[in-house]
PDB file of N, CA and C in Angstrom:
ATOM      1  N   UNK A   1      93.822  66.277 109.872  1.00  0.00           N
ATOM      2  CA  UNK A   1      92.959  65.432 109.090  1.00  0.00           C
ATOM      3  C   UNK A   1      91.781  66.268 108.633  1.00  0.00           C
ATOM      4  N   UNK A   2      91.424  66.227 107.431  1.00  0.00           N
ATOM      5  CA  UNK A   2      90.487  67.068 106.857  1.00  0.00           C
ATOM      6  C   UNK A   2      89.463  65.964 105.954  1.00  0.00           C
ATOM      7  N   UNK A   3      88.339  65.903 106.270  1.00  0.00           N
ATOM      8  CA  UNK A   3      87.808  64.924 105.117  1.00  0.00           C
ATOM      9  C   UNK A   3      86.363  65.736 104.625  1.00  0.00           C
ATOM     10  N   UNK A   4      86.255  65.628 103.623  1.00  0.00           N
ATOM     11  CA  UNK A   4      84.766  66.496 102.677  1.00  0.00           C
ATOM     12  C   UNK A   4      83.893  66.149 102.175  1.00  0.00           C
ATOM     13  N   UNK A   5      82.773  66.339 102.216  1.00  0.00           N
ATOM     14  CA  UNK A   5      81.602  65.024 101.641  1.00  0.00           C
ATOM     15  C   UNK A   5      81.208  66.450 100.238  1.00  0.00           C
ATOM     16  N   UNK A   6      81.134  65.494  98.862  1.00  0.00           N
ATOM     17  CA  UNK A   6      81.251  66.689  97.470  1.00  0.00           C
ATOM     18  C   UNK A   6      79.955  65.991  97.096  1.00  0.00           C
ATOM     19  N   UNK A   7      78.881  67.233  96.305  1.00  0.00           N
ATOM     20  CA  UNK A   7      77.927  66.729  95.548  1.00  0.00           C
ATOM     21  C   UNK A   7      78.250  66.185  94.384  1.00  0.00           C
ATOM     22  N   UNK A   8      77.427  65.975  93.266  1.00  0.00           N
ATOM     23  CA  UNK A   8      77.874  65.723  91.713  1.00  0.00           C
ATOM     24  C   UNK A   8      78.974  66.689  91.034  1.00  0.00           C
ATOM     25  N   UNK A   9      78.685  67.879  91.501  1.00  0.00           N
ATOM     26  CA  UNK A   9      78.724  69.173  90.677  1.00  0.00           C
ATOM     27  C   UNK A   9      80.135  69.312  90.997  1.00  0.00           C
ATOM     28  N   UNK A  10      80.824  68.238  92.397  1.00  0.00           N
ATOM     29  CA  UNK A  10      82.275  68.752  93.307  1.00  0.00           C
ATOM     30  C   UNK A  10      81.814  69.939  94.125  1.00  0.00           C
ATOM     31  N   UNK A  11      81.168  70.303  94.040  1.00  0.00           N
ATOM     32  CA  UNK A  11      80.922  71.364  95.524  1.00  0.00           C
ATOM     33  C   UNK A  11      80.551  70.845  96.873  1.00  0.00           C
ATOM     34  N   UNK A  12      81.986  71.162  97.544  1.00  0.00           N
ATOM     35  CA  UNK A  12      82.028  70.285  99.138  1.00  0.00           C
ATOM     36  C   UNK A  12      80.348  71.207  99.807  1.00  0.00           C
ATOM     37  N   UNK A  13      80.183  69.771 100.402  1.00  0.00           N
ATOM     38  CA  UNK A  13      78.733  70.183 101.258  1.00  0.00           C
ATOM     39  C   UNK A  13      78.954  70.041 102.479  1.00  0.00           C
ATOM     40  N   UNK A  14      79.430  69.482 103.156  1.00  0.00           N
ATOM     41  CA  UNK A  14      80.262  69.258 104.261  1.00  0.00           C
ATOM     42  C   UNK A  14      81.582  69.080 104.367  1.00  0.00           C
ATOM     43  N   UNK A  15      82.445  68.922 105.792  1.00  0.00           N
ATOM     44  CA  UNK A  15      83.506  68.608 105.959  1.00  0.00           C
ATOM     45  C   UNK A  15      84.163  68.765 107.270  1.00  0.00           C
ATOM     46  N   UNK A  16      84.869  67.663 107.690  1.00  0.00           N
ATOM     47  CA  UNK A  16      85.122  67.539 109.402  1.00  0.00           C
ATOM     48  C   UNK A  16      86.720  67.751 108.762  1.00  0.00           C
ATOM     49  N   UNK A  17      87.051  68.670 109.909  1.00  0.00           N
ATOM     50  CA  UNK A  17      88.497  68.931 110.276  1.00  0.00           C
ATOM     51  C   UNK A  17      89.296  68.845 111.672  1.00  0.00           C
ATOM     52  N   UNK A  18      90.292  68.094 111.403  1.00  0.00           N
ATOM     53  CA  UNK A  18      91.080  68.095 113.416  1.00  0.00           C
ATOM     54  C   UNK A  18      92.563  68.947 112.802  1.00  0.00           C
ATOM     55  N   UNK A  19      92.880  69.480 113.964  1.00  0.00           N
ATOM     56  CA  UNK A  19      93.917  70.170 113.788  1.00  0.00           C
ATOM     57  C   UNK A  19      94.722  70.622 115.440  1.00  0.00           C
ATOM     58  N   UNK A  20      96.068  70.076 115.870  1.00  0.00           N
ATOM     59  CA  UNK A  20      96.324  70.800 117.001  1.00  0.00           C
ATOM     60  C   UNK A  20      96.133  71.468 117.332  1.00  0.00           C
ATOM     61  N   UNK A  21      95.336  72.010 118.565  1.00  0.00           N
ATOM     62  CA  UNK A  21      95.145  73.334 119.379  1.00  0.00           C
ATOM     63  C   UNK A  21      96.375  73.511 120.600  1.00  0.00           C
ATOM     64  N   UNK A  22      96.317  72.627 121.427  1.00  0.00           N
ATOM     65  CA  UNK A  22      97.690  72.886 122.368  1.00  0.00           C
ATOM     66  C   UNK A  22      97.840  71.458 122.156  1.00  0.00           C
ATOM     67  N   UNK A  23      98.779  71.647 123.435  1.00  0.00           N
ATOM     68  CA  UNK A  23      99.520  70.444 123.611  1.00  0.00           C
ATOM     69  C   UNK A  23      98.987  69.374 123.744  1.00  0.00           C
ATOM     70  N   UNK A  24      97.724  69.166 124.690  1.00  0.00           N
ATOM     71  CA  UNK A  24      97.599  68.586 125.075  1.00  0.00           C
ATOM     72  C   UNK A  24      95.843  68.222 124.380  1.00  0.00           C
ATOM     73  N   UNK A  25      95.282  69.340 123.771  1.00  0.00           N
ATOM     74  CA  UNK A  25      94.002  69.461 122.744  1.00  0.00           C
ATOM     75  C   UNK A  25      94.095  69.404 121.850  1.00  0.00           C
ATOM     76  N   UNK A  26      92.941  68.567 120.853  1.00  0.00           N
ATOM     77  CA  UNK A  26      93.038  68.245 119.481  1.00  0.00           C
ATOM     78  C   UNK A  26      91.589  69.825 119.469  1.00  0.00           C
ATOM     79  N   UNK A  27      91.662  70.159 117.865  1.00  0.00           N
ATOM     80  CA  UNK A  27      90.145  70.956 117.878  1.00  0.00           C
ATOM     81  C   UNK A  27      89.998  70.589 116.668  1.00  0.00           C
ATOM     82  N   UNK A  28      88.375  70.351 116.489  1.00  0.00           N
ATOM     83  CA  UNK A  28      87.556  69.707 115.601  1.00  0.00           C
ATOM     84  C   UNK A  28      86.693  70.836 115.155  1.00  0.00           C
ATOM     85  N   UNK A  29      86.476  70.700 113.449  1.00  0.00           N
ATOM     86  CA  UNK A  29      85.670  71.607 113.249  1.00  0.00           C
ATOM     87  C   UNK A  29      84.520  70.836 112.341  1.00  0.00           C
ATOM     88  N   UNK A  30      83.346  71.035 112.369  1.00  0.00           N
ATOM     89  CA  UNK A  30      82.335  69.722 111.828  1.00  0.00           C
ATOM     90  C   UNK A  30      81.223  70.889 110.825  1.00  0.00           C
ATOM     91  N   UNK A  31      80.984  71.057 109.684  1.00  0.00           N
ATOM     92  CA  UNK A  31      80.474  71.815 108.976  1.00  0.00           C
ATOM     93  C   UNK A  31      79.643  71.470 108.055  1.00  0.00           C
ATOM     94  N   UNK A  32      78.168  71.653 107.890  1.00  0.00           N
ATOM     95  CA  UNK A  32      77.795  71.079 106.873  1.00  0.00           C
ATOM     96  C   UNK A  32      76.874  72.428 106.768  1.00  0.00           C
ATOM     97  N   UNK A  33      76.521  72.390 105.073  1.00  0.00           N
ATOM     98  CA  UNK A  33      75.643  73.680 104.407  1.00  0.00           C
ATOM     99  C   UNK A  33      74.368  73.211 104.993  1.00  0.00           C
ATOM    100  N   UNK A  34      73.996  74.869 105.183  1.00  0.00           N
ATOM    101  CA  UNK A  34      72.602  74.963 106.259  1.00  0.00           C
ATOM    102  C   UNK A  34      71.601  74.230 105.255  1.00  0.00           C
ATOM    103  N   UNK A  35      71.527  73.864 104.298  1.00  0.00           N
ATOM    104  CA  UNK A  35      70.066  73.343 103.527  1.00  0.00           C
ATOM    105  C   UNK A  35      70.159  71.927 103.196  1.00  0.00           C
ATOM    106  N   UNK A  36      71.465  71.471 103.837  1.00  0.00           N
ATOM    107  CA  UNK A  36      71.685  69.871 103.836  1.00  0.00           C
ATOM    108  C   UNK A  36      71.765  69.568 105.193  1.00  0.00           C
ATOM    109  N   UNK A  37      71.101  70.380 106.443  1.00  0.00           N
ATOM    110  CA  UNK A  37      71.187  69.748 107.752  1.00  0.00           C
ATOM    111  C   UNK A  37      70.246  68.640 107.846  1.00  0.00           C
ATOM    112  N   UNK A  38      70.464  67.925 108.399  1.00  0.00           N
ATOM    113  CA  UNK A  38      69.535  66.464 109.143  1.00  0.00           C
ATOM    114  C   UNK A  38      69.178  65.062 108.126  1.00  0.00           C
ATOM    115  N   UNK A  39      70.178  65.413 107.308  1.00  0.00           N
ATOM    116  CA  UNK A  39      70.342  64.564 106.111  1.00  0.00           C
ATOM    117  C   UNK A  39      70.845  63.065 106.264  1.00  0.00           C
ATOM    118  N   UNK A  40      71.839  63.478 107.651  1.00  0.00           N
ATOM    119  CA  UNK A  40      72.933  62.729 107.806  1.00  0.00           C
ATOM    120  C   UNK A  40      74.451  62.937 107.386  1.00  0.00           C
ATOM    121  N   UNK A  41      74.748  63.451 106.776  1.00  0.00           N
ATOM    122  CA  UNK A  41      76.216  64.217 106.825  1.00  0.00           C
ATOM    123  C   UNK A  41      77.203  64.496 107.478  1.00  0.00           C
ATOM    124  N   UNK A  42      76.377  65.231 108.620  1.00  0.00           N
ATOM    125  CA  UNK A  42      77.305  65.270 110.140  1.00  0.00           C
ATOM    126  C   UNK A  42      77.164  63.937 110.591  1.00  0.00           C
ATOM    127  N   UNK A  43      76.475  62.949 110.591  1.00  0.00           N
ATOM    128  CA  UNK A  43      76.782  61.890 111.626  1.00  0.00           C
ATOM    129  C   UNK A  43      77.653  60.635 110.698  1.00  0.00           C
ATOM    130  N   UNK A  44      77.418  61.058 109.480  1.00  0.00           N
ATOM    131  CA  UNK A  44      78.645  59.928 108.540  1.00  0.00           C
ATOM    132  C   UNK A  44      79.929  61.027 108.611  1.00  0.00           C
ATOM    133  N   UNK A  45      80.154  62.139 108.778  1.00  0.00           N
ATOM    134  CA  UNK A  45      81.480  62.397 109.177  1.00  0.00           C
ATOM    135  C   UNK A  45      81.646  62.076 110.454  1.00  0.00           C
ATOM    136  N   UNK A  46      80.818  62.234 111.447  1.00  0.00           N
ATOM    137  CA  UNK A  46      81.554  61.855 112.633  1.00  0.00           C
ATOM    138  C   UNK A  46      81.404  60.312 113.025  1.00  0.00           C
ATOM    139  N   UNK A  47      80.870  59.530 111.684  1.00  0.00           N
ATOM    140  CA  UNK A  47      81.320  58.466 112.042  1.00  0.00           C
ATOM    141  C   UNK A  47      82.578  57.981 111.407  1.00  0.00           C
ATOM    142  N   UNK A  48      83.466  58.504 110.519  1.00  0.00           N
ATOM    143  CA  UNK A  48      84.512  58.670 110.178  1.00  0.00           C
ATOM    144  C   UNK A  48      85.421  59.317 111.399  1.00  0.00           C
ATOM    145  N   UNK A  49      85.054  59.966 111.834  1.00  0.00           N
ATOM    146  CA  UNK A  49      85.884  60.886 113.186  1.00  0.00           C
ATOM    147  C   UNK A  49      86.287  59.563 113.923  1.00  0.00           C
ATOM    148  N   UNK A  50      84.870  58.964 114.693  1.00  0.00           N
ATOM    149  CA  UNK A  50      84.850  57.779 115.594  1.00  0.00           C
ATOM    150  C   UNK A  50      86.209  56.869 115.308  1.00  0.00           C
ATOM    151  N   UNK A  51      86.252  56.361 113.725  1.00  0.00           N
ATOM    152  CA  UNK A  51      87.020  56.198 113.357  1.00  0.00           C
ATOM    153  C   UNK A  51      88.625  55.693 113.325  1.00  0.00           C
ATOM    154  N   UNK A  52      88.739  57.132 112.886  1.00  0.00           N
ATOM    155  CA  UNK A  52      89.933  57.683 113.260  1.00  0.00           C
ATOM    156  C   UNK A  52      90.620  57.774 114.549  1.00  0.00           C
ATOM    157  N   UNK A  53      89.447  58.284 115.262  1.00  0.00           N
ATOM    158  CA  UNK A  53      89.911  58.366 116.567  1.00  0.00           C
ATOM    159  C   UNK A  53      90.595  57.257 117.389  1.00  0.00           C
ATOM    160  N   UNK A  54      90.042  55.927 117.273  1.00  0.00           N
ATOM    161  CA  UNK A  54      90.458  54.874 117.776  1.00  0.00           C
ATOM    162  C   UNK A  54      91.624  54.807 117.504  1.00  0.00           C
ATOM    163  N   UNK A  55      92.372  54.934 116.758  1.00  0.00           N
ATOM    164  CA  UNK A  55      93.584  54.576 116.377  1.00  0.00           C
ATOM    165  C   UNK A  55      94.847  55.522 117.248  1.00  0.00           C
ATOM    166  N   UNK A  56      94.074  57.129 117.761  1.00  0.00           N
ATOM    167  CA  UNK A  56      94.857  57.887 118.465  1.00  0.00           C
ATOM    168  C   UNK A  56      94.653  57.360 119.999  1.00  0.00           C
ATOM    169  N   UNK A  57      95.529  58.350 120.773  1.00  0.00           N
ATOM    170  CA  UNK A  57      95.467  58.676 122.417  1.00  0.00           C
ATOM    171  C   UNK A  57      95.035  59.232 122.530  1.00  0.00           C
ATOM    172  N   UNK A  58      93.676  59.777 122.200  1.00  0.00           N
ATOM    173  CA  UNK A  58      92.357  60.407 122.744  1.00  0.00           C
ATOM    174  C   UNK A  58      91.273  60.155 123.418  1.00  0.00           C
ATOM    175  N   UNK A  59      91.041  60.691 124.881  1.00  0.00           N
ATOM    176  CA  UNK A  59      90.065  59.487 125.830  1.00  0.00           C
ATOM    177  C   UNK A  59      88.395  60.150 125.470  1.00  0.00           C
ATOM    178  N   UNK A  60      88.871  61.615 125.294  1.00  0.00           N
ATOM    179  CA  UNK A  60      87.115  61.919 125.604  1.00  0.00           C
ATOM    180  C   UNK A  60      87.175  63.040 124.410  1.00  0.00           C
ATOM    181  N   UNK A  61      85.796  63.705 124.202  1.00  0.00           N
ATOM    182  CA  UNK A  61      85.298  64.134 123.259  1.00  0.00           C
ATOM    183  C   UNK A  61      84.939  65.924 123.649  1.00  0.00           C
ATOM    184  N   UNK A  62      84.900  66.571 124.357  1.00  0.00           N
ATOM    185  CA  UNK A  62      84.175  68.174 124.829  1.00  0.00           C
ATOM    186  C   UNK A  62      84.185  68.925 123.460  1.00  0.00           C
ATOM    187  N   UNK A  63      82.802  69.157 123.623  1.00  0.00           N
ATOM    188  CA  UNK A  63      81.959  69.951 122.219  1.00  0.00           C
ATOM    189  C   UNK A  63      81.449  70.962 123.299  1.00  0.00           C
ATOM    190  N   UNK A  64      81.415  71.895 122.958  1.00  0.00           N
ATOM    191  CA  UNK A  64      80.425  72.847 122.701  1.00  0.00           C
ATOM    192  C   UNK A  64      79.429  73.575 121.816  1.00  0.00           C
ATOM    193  N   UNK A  65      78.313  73.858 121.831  1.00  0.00           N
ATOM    194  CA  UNK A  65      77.361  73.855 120.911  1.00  0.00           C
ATOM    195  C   UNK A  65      76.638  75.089 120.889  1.00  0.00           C
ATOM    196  N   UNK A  66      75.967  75.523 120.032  1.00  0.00           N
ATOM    197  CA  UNK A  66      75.292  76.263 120.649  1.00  0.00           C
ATOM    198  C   UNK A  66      73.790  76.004 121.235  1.00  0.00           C
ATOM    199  N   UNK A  67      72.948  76.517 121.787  1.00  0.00           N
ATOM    200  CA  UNK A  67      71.677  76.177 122.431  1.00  0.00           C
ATOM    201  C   UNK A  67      70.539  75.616 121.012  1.00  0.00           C
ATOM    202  N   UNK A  68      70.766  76.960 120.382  1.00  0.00           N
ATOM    203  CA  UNK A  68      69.798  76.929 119.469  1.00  0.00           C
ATOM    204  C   UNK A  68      70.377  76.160 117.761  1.00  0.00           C
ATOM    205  N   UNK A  69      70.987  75.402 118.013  1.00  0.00           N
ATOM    206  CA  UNK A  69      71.081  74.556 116.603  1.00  0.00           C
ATOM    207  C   UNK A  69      71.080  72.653 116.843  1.00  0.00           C
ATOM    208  N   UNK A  70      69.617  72.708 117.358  1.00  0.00           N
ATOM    209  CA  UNK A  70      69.111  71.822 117.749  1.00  0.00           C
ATOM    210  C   UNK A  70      69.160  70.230 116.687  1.00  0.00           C
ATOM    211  N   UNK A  71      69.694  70.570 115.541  1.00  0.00           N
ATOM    212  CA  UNK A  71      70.203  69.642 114.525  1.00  0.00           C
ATOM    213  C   UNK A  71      71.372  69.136 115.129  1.00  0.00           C
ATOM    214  N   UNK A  72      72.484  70.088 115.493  1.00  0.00           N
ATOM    215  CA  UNK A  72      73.825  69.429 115.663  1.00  0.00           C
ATOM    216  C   UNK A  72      73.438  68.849 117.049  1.00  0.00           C
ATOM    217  N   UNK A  73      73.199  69.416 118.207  1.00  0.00           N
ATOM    218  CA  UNK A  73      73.212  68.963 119.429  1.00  0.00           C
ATOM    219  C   UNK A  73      72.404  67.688 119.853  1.00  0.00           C
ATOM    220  N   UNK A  74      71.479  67.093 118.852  1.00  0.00           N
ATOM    221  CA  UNK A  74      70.522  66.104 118.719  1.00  0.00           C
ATOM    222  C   UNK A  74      71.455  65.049 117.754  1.00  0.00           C
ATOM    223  N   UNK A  75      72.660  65.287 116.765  1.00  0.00           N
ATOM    224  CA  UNK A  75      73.104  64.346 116.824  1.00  0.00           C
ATOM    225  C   UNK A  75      74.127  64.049 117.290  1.00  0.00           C
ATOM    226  N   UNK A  76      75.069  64.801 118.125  1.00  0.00           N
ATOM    227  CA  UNK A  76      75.633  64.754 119.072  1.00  0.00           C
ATOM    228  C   UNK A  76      75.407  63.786 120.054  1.00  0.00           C
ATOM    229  N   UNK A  77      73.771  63.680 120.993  1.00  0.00           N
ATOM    230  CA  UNK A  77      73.395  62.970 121.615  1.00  0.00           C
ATOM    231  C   UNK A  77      73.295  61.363 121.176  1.00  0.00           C
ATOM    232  N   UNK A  78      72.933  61.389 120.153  1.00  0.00           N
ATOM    233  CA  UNK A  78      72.526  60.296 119.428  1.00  0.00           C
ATOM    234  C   UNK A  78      73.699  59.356 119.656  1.00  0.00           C
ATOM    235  N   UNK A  79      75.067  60.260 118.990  1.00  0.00           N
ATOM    236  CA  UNK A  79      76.016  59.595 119.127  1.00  0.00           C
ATOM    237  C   UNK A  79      77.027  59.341 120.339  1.00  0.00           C
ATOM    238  N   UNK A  80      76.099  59.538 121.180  1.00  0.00           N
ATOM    239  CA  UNK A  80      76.965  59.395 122.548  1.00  0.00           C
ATOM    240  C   UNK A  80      77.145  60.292 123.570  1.00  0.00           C
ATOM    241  N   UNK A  81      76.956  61.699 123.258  1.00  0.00           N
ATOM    242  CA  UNK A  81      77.356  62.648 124.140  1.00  0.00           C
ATOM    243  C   UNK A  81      76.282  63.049 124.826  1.00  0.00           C
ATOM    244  N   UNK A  82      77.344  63.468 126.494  1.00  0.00           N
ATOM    245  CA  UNK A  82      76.004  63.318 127.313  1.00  0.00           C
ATOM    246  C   UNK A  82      76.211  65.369 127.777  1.00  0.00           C
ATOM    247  N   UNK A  83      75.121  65.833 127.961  1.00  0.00           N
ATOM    248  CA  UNK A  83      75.443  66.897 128.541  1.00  0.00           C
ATOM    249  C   UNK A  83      76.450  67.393 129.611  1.00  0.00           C
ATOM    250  N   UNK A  84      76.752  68.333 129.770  1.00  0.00           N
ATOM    251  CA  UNK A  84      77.755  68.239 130.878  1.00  0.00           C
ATOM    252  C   UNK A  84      77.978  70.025 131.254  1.00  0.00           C
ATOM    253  N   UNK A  85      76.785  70.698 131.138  1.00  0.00           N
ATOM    254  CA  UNK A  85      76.855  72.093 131.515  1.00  0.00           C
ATOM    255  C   UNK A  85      75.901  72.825 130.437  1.00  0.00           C
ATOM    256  N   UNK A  86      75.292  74.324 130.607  1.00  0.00           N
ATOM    257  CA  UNK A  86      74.684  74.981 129.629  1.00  0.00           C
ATOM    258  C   UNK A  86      74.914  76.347 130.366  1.00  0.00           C
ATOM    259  N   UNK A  87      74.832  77.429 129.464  1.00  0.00           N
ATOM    260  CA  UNK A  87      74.786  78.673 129.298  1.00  0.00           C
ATOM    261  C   UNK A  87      73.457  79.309 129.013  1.00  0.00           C
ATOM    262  N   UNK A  88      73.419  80.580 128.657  1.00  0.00           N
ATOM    263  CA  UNK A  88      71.944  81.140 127.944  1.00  0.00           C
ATOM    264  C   UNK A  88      72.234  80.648 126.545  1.00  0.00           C
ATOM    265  N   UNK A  89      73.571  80.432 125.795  1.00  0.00           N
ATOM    266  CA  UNK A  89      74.138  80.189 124.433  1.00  0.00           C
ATOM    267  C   UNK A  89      74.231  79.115 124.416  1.00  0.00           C
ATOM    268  N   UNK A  90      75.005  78.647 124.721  1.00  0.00           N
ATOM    269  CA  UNK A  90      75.693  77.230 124.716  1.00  0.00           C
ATOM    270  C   UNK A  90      75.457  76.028 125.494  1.00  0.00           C
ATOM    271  N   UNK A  91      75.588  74.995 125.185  1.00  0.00           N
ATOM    272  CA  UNK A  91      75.635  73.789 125.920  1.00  0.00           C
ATOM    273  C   UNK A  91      76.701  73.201 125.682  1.00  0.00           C
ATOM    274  N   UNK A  92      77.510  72.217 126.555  1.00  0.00           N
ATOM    275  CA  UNK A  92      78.904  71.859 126.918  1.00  0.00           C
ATOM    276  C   UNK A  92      78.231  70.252 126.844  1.00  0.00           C
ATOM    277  N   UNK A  93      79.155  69.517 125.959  1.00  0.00           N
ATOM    278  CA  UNK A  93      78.617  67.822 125.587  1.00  0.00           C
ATOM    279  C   UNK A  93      80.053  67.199 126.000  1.00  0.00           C
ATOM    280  N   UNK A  94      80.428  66.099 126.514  1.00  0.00           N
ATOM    281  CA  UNK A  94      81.252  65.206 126.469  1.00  0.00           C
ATOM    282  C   UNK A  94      80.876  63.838 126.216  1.00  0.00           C
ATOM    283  N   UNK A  95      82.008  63.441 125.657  1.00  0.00           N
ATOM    284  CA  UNK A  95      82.015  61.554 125.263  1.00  0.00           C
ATOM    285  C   UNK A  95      83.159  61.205 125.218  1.00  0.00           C
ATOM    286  N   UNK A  96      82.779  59.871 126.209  1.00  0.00           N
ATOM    287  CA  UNK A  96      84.086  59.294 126.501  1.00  0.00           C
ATOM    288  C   UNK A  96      84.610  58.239 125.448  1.00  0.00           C
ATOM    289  N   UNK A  97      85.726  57.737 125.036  1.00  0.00           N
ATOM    290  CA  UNK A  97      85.852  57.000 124.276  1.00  0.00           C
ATOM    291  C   UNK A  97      86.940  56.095 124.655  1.00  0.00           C
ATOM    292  N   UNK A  98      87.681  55.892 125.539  1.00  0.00           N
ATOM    293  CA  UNK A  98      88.529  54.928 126.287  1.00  0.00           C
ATOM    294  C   UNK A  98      88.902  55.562 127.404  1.00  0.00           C
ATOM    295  N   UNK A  99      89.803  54.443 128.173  1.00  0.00           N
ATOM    296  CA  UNK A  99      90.246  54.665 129.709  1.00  0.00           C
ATOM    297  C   UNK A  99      91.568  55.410 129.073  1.00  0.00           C
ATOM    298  N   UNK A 100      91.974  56.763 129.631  1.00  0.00           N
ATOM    299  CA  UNK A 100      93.250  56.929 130.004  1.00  0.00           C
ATOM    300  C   UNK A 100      94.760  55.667 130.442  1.00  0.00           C
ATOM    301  N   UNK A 101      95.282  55.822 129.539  1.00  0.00           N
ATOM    302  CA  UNK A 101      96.389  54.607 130.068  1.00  0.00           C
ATOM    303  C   UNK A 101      97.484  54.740 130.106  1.00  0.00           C
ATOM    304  N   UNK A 102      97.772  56.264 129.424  1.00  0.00           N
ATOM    305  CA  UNK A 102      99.156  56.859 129.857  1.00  0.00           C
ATOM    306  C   UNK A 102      99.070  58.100 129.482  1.00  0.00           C
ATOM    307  N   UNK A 103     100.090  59.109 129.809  1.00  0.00           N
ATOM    308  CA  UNK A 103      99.974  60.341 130.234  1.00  0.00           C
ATOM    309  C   UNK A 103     100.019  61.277 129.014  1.00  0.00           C
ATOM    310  N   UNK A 104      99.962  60.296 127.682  1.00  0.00           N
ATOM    311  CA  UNK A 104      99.950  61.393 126.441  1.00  0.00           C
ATOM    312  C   UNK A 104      98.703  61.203 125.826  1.00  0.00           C
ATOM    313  N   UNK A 105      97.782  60.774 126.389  1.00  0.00           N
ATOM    314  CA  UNK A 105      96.301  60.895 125.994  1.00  0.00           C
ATOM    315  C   UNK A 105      95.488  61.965 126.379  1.00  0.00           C
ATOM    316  N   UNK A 106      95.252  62.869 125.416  1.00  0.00           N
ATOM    317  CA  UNK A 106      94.530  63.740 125.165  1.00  0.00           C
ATOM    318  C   UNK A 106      93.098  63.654 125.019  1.00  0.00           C
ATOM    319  N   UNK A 107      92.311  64.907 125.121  1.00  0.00           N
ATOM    320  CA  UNK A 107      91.197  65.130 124.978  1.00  0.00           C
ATOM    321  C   UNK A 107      90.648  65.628 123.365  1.00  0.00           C
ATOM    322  N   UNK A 108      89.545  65.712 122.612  1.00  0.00           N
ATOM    323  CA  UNK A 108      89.502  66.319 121.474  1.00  0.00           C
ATOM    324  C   UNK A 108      88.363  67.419 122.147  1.00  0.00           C
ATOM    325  N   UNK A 109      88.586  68.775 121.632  1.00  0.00           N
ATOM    326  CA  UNK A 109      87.396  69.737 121.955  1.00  0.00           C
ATOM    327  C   UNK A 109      87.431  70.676 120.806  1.00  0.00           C
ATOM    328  N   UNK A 110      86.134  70.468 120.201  1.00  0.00           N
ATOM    329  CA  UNK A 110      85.447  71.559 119.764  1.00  0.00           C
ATOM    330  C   UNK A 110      84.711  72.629 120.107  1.00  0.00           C
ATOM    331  N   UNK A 111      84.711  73.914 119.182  1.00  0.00           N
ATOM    332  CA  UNK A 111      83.326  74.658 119.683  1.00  0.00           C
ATOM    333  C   UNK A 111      82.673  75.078 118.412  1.00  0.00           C
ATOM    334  N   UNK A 112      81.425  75.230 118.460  1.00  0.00           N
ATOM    335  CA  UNK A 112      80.539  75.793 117.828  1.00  0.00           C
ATOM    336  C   UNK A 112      80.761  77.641 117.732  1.00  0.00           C
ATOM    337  N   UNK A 113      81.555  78.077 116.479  1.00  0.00           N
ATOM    338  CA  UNK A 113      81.472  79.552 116.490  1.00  0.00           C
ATOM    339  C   UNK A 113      80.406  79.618 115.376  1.00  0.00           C
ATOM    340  N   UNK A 114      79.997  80.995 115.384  1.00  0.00           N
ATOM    341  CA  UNK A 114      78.914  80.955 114.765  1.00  0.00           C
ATOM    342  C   UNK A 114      78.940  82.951 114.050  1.00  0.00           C
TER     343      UNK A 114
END
């Protein structure tokens, strides 16, 4: 699933992507241009994610972030995710989004490369 948020001009400014990682992991990639951060962009794609998601066997959410891009990791929180570890780099976020109810429910995890 790939979805893109386009200015007037059609030049994508954002855009959330899921794509199999293993078997048992979805990986998410969440992107928006550095001079449209805190706009809201990332949190109307990932409220499209939210979404979507309901409809799969996916119980929880693991992001990783980095420390210092205090835009994404602030709306991360906003939307639910609670810390769950840090590095000198990184911080480790999870969110849960239903009970496990059978054995092909997966996790979604992203990371922040940079």
């Amino acid at each position: 699933m790939v979805q893109g948020v386009f200015d007037p001009t059609g030049e994508m400014v954002a855009l959330v992507s899921v794509g199999q990682h293993l078997a048992t992991e979805l990986e998410l990639a969440l992107v928006v241009r550095s001079d449209l951060t805190g706009q809201g962009l990332g949190s109307a794609l990932m409220g499209a994610l939210d979404n979507w998601l309901g409809n799969l066997p996916i119980i929880a959410i693991d992001a990783v972030l980095l420390v210092d891009n205090a835009v994404a990791v602030g709306m991360a929180m906003r939307r639910g995710f609670v810390a769950a570890g840090q590095s000198d780099r990184s911080i480790h976020l999870q969110k849960s989004l239903k009970s496990a109810t059978c054995s092909c429910c997966r996790t979604l995890a992203f990371e922040a490369r940079h």
